[in-house]
C-alpha atoms as a PDB file:
ATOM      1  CA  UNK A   1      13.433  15.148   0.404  1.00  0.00           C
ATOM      2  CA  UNK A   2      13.074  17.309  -2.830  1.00  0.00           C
ATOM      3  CA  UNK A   3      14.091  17.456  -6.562  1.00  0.00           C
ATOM      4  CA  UNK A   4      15.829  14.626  -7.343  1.00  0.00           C
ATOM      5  CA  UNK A   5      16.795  11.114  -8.865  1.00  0.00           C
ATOM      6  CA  UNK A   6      16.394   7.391  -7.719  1.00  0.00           C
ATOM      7  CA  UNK A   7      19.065   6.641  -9.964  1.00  0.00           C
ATOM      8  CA  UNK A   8      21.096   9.389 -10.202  1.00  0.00           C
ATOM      9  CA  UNK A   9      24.504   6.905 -11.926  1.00  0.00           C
ATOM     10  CA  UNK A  10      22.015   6.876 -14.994  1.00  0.00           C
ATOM     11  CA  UNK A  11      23.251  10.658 -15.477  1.00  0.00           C
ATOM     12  CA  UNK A  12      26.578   9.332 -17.117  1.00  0.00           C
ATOM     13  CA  UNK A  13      25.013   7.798 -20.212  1.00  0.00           C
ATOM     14  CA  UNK A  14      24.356  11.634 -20.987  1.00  0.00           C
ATOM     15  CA  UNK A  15      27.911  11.088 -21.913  1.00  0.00           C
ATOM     16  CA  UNK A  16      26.846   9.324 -24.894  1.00  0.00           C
ATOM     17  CA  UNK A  17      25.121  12.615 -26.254  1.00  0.00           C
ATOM     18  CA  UNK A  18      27.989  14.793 -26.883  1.00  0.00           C
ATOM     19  CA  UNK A  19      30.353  12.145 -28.455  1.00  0.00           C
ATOM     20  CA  UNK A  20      27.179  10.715 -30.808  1.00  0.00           C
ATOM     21  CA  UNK A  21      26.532  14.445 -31.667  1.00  0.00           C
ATOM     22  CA  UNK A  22      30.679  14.879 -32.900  1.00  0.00           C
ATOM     23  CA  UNK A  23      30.849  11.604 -34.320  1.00  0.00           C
ATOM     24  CA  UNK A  24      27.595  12.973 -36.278  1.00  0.00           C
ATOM     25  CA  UNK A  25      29.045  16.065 -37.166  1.00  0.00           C
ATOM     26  CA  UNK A  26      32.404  14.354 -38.690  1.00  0.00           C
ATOM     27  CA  UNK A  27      30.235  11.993 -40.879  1.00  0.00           C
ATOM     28  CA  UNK A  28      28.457  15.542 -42.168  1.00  0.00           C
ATOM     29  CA  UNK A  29      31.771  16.909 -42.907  1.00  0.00           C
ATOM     30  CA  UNK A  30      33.432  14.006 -44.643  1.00  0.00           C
ATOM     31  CA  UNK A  31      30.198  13.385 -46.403  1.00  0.00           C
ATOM     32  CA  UNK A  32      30.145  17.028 -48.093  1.00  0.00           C
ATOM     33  CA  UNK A  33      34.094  16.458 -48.645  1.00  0.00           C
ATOM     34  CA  UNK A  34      32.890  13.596 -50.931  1.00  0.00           C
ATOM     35  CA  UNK A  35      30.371  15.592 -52.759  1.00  0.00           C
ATOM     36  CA  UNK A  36      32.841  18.207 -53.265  1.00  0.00           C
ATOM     37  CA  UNK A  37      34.477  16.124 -55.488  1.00  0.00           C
ATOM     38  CA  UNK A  38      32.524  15.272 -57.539  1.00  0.00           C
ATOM     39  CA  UNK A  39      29.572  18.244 -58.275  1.00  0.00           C
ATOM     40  CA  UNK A  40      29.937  22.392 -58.813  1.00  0.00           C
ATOM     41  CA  UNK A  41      31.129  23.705 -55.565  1.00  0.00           C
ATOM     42  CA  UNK A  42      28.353  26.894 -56.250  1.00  0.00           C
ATOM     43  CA  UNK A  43      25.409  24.260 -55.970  1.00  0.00           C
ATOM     44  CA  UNK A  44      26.440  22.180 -53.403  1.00  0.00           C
ATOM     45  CA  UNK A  45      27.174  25.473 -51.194  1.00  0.00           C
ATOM     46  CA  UNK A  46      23.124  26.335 -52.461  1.00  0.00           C
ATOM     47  CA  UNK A  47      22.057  23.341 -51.453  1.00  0.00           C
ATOM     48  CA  UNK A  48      23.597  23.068 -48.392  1.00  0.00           C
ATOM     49  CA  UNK A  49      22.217  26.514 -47.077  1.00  0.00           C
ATOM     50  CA  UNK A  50      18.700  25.282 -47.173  1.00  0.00           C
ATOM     51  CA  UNK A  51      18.854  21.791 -46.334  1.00  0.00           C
ATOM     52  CA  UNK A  52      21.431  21.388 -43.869  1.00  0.00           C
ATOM     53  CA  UNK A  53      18.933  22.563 -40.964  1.00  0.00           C
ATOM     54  CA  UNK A  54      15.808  20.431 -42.307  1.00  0.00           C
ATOM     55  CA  UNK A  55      18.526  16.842 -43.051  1.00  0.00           C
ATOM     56  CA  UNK A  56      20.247  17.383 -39.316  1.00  0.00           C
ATOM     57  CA  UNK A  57      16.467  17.749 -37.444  1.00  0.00           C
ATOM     58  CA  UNK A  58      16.021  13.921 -37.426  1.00  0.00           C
ATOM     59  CA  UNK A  59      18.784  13.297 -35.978  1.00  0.00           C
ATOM     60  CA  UNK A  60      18.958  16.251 -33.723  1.00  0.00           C
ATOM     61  CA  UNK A  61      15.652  14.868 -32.351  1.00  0.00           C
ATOM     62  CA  UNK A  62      17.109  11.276 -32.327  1.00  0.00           C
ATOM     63  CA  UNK A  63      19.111  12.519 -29.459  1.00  0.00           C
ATOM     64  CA  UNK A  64      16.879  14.711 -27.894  1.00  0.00           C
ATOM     65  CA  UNK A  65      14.805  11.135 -27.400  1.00  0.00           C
ATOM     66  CA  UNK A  66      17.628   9.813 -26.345  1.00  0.00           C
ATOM     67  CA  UNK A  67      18.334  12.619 -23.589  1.00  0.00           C
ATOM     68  CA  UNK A  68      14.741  12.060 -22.383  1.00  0.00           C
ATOM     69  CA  UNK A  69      14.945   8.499 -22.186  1.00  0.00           C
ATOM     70  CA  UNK A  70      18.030   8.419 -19.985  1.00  0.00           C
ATOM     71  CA  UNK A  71      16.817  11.130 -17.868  1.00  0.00           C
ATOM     72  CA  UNK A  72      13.926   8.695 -17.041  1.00  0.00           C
ATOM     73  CA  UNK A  73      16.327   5.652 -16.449  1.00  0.00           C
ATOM     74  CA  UNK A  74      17.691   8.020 -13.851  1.00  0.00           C
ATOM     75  CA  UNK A  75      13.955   7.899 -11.795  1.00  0.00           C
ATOM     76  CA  UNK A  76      13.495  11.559 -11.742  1.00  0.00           C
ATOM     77  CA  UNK A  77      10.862  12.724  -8.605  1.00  0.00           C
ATOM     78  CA  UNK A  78       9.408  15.584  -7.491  1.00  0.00           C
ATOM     79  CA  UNK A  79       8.742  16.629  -3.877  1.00  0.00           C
ATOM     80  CA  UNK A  80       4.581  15.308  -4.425  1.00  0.00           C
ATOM     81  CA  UNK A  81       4.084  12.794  -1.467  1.00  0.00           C
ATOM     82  CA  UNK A  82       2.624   9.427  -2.233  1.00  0.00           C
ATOM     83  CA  UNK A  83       1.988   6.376  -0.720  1.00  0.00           C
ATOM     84  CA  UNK A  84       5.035   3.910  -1.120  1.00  0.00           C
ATOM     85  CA  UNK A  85       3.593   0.969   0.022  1.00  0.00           C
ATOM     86  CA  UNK A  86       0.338   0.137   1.676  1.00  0.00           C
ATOM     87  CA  UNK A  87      -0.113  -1.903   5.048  1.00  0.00           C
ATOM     88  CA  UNK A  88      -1.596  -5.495   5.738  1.00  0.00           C
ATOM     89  CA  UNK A  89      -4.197  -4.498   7.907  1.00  0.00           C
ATOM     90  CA  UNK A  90      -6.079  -7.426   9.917  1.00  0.00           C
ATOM     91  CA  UNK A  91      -8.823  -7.041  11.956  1.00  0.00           C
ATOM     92  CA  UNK A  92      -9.745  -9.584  14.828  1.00  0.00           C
ATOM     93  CA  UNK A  93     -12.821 -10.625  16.605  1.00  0.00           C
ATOM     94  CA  UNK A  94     -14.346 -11.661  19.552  1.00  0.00           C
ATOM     95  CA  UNK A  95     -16.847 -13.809  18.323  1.00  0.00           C
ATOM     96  CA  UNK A  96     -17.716 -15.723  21.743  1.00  0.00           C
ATOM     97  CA  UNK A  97     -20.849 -15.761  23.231  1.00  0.00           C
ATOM     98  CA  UNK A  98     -20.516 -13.206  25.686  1.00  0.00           C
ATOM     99  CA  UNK A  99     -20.316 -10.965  22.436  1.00  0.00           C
ATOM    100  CA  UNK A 100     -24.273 -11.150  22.910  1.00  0.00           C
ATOM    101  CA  UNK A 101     -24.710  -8.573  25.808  1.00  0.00           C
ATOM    102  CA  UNK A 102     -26.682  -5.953  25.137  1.00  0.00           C
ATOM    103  CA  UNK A 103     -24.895  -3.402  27.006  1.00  0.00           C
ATOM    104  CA  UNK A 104     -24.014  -2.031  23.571  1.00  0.00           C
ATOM    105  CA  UNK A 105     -26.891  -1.468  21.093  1.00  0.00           C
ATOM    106  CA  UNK A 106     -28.358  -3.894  19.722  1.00  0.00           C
ATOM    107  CA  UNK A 107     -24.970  -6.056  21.178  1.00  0.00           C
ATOM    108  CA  UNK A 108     -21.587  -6.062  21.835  1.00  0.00           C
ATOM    109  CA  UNK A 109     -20.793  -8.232  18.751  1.00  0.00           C
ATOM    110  CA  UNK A 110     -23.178  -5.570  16.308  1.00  0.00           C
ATOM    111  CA  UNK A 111     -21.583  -2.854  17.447  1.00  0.00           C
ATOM    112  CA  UNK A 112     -17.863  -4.205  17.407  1.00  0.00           C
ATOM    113  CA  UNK A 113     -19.062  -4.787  13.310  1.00  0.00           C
ATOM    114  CA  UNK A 114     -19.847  -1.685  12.822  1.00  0.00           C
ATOM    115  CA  UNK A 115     -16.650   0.220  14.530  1.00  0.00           C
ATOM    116  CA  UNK A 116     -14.358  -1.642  12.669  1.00  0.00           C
ATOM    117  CA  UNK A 117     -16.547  -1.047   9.508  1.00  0.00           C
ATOM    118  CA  UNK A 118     -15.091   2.843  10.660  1.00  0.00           C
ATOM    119  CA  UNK A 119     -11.371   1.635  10.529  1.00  0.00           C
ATOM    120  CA  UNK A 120     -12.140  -0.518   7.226  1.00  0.00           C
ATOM    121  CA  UNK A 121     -13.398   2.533   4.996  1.00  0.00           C
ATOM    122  CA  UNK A 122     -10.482   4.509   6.049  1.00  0.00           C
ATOM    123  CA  UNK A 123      -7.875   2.653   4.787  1.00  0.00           C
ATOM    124  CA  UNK A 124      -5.519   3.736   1.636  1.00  0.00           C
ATOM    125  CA  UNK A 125      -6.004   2.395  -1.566  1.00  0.00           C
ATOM    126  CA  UNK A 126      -2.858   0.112  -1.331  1.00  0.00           C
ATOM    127  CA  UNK A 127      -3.649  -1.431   1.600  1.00  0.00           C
ATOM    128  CA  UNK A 128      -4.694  -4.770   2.442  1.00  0.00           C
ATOM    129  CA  UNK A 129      -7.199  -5.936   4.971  1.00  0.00           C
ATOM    130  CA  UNK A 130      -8.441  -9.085   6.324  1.00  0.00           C
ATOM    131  CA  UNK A 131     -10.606 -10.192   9.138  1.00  0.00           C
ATOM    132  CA  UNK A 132     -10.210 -13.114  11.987  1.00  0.00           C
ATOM    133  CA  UNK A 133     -13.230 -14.255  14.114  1.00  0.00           C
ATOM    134  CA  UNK A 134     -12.321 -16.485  16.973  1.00  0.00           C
ATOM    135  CA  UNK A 135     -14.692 -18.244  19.965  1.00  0.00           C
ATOM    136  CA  UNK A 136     -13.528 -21.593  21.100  1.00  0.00           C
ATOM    137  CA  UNK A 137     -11.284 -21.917  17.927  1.00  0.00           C
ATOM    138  CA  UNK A 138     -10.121 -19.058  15.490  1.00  0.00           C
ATOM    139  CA  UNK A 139     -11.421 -18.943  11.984  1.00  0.00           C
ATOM    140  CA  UNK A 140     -10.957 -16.897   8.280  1.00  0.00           C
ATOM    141  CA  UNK A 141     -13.836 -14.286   7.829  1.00  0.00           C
ATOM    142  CA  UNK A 142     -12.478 -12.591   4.826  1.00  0.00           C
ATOM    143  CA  UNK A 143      -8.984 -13.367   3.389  1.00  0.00           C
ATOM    144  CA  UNK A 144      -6.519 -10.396   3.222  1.00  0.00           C
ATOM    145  CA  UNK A 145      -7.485  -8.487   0.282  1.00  0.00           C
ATOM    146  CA  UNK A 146      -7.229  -4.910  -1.557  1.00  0.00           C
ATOM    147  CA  UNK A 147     -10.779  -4.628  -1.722  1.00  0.00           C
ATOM    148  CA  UNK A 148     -12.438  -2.998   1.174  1.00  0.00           C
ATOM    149  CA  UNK A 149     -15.702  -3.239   0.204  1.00  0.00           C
ATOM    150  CA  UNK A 150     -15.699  -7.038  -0.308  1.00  0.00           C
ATOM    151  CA  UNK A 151     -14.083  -7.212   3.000  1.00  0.00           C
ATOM    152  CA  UNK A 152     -16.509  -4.847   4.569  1.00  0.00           C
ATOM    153  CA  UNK A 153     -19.582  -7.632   3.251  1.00  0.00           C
ATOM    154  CA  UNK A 154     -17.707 -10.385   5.146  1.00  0.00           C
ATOM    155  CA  UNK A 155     -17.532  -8.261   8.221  1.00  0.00           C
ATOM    156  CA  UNK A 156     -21.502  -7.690   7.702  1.00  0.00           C
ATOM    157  CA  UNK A 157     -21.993 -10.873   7.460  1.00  0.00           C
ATOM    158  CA  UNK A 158     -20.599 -12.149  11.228  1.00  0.00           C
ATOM    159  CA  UNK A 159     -23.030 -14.257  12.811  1.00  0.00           C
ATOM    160  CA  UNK A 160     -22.541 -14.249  16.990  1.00  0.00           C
ATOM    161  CA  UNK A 161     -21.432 -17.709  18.233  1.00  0.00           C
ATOM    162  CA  UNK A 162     -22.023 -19.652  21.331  1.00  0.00           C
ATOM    163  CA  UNK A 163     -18.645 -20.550  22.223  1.00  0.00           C
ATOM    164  CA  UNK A 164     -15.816 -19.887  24.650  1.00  0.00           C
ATOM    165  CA  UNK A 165     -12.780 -17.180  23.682  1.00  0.00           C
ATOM    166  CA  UNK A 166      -9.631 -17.725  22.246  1.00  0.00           C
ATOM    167  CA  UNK A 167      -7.630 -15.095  21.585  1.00  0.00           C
ATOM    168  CA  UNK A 168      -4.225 -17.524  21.392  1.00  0.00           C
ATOM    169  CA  UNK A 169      -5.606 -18.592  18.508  1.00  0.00           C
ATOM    170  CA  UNK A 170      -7.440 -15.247  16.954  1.00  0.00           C
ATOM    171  CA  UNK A 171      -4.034 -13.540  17.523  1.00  0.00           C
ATOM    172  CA  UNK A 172      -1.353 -16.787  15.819  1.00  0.00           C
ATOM    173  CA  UNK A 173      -4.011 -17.082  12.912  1.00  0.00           C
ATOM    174  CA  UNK A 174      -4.215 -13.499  11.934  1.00  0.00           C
ATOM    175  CA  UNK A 175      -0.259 -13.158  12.294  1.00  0.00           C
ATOM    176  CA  UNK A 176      -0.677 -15.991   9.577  1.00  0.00           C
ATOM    177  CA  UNK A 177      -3.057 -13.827   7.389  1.00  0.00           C
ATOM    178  CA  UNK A 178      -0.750 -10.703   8.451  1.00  0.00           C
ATOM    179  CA  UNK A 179       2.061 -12.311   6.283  1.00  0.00           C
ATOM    180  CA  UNK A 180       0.508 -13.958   3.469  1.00  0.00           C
ATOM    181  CA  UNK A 181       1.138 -10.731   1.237  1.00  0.00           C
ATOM    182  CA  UNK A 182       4.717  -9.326   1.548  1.00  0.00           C
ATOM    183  CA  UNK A 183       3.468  -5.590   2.551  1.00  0.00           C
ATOM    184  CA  UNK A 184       6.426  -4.377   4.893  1.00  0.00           C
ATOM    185  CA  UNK A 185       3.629  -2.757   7.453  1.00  0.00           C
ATOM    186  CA  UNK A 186       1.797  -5.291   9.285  1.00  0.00           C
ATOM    187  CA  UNK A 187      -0.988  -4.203  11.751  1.00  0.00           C
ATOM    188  CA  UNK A 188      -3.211  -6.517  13.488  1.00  0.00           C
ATOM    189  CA  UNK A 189      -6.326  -4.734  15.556  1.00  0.00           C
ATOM    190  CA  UNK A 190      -7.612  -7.295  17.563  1.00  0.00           C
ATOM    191  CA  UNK A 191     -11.155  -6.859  19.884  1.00  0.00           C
ATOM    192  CA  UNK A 192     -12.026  -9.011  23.063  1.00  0.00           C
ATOM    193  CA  UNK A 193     -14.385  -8.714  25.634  1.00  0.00           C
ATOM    194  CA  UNK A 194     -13.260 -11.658  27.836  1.00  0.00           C
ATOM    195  CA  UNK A 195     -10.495 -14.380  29.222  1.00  0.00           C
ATOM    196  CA  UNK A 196      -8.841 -16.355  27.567  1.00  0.00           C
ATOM    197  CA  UNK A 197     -10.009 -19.883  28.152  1.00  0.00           C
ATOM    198  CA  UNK A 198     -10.521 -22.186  24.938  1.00  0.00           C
ATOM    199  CA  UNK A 199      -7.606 -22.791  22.018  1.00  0.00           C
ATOM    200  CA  UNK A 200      -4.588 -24.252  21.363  1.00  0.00           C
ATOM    201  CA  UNK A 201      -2.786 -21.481  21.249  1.00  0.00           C
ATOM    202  CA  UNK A 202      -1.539 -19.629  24.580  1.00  0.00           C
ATOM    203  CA  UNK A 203      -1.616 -15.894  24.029  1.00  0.00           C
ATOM    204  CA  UNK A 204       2.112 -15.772  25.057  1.00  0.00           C
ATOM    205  CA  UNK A 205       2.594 -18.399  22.294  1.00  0.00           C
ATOM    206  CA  UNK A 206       1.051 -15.582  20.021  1.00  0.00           C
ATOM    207  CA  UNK A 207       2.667 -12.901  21.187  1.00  0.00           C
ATOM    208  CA  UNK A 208       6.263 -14.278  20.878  1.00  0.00           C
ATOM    209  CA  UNK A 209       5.111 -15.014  16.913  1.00  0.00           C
ATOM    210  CA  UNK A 210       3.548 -11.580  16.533  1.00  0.00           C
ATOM    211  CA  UNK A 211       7.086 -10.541  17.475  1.00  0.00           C
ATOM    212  CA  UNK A 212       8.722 -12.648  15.487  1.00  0.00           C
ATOM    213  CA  UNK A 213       7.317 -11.206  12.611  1.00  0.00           C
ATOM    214  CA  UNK A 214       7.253  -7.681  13.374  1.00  0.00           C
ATOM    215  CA  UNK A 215       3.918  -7.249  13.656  1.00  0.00           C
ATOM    216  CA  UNK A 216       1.963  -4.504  15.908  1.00  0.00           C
ATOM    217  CA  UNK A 217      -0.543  -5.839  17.609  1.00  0.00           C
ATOM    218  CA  UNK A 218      -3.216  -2.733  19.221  1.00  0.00           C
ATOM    219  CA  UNK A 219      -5.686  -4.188  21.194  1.00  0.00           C
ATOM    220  CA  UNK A 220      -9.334  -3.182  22.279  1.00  0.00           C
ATOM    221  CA  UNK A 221     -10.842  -4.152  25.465  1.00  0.00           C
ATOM    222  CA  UNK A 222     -15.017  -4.199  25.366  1.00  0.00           C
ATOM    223  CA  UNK A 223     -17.062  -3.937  27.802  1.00  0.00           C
ATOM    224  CA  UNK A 224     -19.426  -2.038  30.287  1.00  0.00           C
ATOM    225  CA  UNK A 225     -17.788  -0.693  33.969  1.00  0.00           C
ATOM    226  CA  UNK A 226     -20.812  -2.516  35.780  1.00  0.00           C
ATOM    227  CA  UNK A 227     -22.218  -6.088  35.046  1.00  0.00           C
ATOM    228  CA  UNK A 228     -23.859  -7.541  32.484  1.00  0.00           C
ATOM    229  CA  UNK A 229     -26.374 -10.132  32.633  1.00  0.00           C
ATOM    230  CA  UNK A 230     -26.261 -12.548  29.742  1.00  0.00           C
ATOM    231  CA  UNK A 231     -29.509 -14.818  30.617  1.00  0.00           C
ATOM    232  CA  UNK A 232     -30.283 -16.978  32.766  1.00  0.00           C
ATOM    233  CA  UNK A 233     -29.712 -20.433  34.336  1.00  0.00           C
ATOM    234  CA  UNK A 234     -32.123 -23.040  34.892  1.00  0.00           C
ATOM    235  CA  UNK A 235     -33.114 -22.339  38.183  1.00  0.00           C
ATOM    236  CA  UNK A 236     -33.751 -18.461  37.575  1.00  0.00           C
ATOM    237  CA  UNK A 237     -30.475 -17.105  38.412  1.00  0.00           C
ATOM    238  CA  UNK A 238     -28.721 -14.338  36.328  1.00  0.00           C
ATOM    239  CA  UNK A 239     -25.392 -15.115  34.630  1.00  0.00           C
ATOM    240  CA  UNK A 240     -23.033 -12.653  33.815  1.00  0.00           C
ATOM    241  CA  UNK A 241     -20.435 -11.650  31.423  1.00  0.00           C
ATOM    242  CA  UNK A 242     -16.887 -12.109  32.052  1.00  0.00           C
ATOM    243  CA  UNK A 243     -15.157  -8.670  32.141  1.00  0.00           C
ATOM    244  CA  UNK A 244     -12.476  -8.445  29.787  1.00  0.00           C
ATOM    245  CA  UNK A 245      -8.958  -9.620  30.355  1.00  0.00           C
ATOM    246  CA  UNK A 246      -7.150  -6.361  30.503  1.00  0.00           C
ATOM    247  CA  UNK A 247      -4.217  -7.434  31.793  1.00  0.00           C
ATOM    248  CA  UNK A 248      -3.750 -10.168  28.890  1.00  0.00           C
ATOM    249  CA  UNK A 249      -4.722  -7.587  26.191  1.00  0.00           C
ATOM    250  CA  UNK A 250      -2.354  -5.036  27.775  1.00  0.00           C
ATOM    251  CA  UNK A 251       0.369  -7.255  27.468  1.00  0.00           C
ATOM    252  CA  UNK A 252       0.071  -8.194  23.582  1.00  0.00           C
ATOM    253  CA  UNK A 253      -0.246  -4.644  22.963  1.00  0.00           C
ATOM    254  CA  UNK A 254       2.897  -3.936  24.971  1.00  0.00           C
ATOM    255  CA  UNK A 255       5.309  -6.465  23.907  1.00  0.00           C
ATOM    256  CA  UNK A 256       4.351  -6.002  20.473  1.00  0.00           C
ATOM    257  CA  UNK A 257       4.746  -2.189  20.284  1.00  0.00           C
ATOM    258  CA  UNK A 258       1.274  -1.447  19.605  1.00  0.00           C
ATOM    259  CA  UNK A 259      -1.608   0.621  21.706  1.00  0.00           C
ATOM    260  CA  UNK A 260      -4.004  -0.773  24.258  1.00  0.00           C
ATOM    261  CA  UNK A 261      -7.331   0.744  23.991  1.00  0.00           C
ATOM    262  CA  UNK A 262      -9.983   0.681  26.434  1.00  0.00           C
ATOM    263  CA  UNK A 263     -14.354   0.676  25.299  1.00  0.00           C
ATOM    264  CA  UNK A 264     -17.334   1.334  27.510  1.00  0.00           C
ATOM    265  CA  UNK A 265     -20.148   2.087  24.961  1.00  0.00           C
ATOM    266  CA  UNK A 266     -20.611   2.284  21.425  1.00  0.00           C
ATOM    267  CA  UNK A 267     -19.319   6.150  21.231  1.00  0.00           C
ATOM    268  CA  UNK A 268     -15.905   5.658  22.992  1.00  0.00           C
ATOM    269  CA  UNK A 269     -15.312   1.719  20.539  1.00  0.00           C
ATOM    270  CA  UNK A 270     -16.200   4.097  17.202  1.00  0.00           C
ATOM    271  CA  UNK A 271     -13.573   6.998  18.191  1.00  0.00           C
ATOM    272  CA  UNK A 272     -10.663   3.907  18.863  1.00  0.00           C
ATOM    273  CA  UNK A 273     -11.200   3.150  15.371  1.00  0.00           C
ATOM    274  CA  UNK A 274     -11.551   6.682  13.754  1.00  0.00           C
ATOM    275  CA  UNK A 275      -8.395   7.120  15.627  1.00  0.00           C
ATOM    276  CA  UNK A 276      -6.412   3.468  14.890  1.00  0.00           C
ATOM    277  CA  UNK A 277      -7.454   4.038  10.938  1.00  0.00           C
ATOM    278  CA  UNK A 278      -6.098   7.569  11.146  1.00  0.00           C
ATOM    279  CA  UNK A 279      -2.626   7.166  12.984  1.00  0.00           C
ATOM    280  CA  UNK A 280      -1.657   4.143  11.113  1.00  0.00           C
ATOM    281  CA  UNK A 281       2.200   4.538  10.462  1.00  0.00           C
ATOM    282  CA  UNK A 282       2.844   4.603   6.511  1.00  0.00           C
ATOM    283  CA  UNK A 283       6.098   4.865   4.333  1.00  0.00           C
ATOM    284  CA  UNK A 284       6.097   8.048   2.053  1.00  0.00           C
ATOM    285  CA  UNK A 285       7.858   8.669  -0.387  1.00  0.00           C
ATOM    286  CA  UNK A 286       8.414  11.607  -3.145  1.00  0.00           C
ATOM    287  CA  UNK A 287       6.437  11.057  -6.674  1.00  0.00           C
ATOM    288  CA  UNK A 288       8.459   9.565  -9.563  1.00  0.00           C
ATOM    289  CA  UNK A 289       7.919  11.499 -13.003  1.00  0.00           C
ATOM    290  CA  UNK A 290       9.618   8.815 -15.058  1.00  0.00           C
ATOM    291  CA  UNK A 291       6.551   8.098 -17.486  1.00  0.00           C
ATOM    292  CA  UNK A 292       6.903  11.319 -18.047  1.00  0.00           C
ATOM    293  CA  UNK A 293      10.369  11.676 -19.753  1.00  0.00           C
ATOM    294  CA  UNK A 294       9.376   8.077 -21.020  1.00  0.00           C
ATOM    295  CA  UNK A 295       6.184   9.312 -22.927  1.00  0.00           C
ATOM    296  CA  UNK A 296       7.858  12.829 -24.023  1.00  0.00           C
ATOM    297  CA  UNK A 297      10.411  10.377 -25.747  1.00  0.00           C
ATOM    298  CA  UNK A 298       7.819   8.447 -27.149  1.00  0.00           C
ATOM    299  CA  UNK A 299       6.313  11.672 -28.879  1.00  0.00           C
ATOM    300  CA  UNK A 300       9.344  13.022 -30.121  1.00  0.00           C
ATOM    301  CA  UNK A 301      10.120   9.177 -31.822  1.00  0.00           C
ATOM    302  CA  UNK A 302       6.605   9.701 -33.340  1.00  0.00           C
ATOM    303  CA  UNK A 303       7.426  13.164 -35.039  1.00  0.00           C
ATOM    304  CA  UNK A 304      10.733  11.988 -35.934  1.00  0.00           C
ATOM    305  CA  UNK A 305       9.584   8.779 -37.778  1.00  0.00           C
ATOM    306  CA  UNK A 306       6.665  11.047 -39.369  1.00  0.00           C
ATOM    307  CA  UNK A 307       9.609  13.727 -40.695  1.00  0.00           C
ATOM    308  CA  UNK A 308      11.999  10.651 -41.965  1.00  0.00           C
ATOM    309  CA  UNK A 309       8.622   8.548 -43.576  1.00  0.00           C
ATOM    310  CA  UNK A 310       5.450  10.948 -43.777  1.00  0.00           C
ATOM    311  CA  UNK A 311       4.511  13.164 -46.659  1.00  0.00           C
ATOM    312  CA  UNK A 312       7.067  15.679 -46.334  1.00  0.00           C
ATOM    313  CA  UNK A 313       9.439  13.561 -45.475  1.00  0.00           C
ATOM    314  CA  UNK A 314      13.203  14.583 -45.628  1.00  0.00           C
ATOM    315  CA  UNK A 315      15.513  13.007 -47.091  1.00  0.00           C
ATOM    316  CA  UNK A 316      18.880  12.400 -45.515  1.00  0.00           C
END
C-alpha cells in the first residue's frame, strides 16, 4: 500500500468547486452590469481595480475550505504503518496444586506469574488482555481490559491452590472472556503442568468452541524432564507431580492453529513468552491524515470569518 484514499468516490464532490466558482463569477458580472447603470463608468472601473481582489478572497477561501474538507471525506493516508486494531489477548493458568513444585524458583506457579508478566508488558497499546486461573474449576483473575498494568496487579496477586486441574474449563471460560470485546484477533495462551482430571468441561468440548470462534489457542507445557517430589504422605513416602499432559496440550494447540510450546526451567518458560508477545499476528494498516485536511479547513474558516467580521473587515 501507498498514497492513497479510503474513500476515493468522495473525489467527485470536487465537482462542486468549478461550477460554484462560475456560478460565482456570473453573479460578479451581472452584479457590476447593475452598477453600470446606475453610477460613472470612470469610478466604478477605479473601484473595481482595487477591490475586486480583496471582495473575491472570502469567497475564494470559502472554496478552498471546501476543497479541504472533501479531500478529507475522501480518507486520505499516507504509507506510515499503524496499528488497525489491537488483539484480545487472554492468558490462562494452571493454578492446581502441583503448581507448588519447586523445580522452578521459588515454584512453578511464581515463576509461570512472572513469564507471563513478560508477554503482558509487551503488548500494543490497543490491545486487550485478560487472565483465567483454573484448578478443580476455572475462575476470572482479571477481566479483559486495555490496561496492562491493572491486569499485571491481578496476575501478582495469584495465590497457589490446592486443587485438581481443569483445563476443559480454563480453556471454554477464557474463549468466553476471548469474545466479550469484539477485537477481530483473539489469542488465548494457556499454561499447564498436568492432566486433565477435574471440570465440567472436556478439553475436546473446548477445543471444538475455541474453533468455533476462531480463536488460537498456543499452549505451554511446564515442567522438569525428571521427577518432582511434591511432599509427602502420611506414612513417609514421597509424592510426585504429574508430568504434564503433552499430548492433550498438543492437540488444542493443533486443532486450533496455534503453537505448542514446551518449558523445563524458568529460562526456557521466559523466552516462550518474549517470543509469543513478539510474533503475535496484527492487522496493519496505512495512517489516515484526515484531521489534517479537517483542521486546515477549520483554519482557513477562522481567517475567512476574521476578513468578512474583524477589524479590517471587507465588505462584499
Amino acid at each position: 500500500m501507498g498514497y492513497g484514499f479510503g474513500e476515493p468516490w468522495m473525489l467527485l464532490l470536487l465537482l462542486i468547486v468549478p461550477l460554484a466558482f462560475a456560478l460565482f463569477l456570473d453573479y460578479r458580472k451581472k452584479k457590476k452590469a447593475l452598477a453600470l447603470k446606475f453610477s460613472s463608468v470612470g469610478i466604478i472601473k477605479k473601484a473595481d481595480r482595487k477591490t475586486t481582489m480583496r471582495a473575491n478572497l472570502p469567497f475564494v477561501l470559502l472554496l478552498l475550505a471546501t476543497t479541504l474538507i472533501i479531500f478529507g471525506l475522501a480518507d486520505p493516508h499516507i504509507p506510515l504503518k499503524e496499528l488497525k486494531q489491537g488483539v484480545n489477548v487472554v492468558v490462562v493458568i494452571d493454578d492446581s496444586g502441583s503448581m507448588a513444585a519447586n523445580d522452578y524458583a521459588p515454584t512453578r506457579l511464581e515463576a509461570a506469574k512472572s513469564a507471563a508478566e513478560i508477554l503482558l508488558k509487551s503488548l500494543q497499546e490497543k490491545d486487550n488482555v485478560g487472565i483465567v486461573i483454573f484448578e478443580t474449576g476455572a475462575t476470572t483473575a482479571s477481566y479483559l481490559t486495555p490496561y496492562k498494568e491493572k491486569a499485571i496487579e491481578r496476575l501478582r496477586a495469584i495465590e497457589q491452590k490446592q486443587g485438581k486441574t481443569a483445563i476443559g474449563d480454563g480453556l471454554s471460560l477464557a474463549v468466553d472472556m476471548a469474545t466479550s470485546i469484539p477485537n477481530k484477533k483473539r489469542v488465548i495462551v494457556l499454561l499447564s503442568d498436568g492432566v486433565n482430571n477435574a471440570g465440567v468441561i472436556s478439553p475436546d468440548d473446548a477445543i471444538s468452541y475455541a474453533k468455533t470462534n476462531n480463536i488460537q489457542v498456543h499452549t505451554i507445557a511446564m515442567g522438569s524432564d525428571k521427577q518432582v517430589v511434591l511432599g509427602y504422605d502420611f506414612f513417609g513416602n514421597p509424592q510426585y507431580a504429574e508430568p504434564a499432559d503433552e499430548a492433550t496440550l498438543q492437540k488444542i494447540s493443533s486443532e486450533t492453529g496455534g503453537i505448542y510450546h514446551k518449558s523445563v526451567d524458568q529460562d526456557t518458560l521466559n523466552q516462550v513468552y518474549k517470543n509469543m508477545g513478539e510474533n503475535i499476528e496484527r492487522e496493519w494498516e496505512d495512517t489516515s491524515i484526515k484531521e489534517w485536511f479537517y483542521a486546515a479547513a477549520l483554519a482557513v474558516l477562522v481567517i475567512n470569518i476574521y476578513l468578512i467580521y474583524g477589524k479590517y473587515r471587507i465588505v462584499v
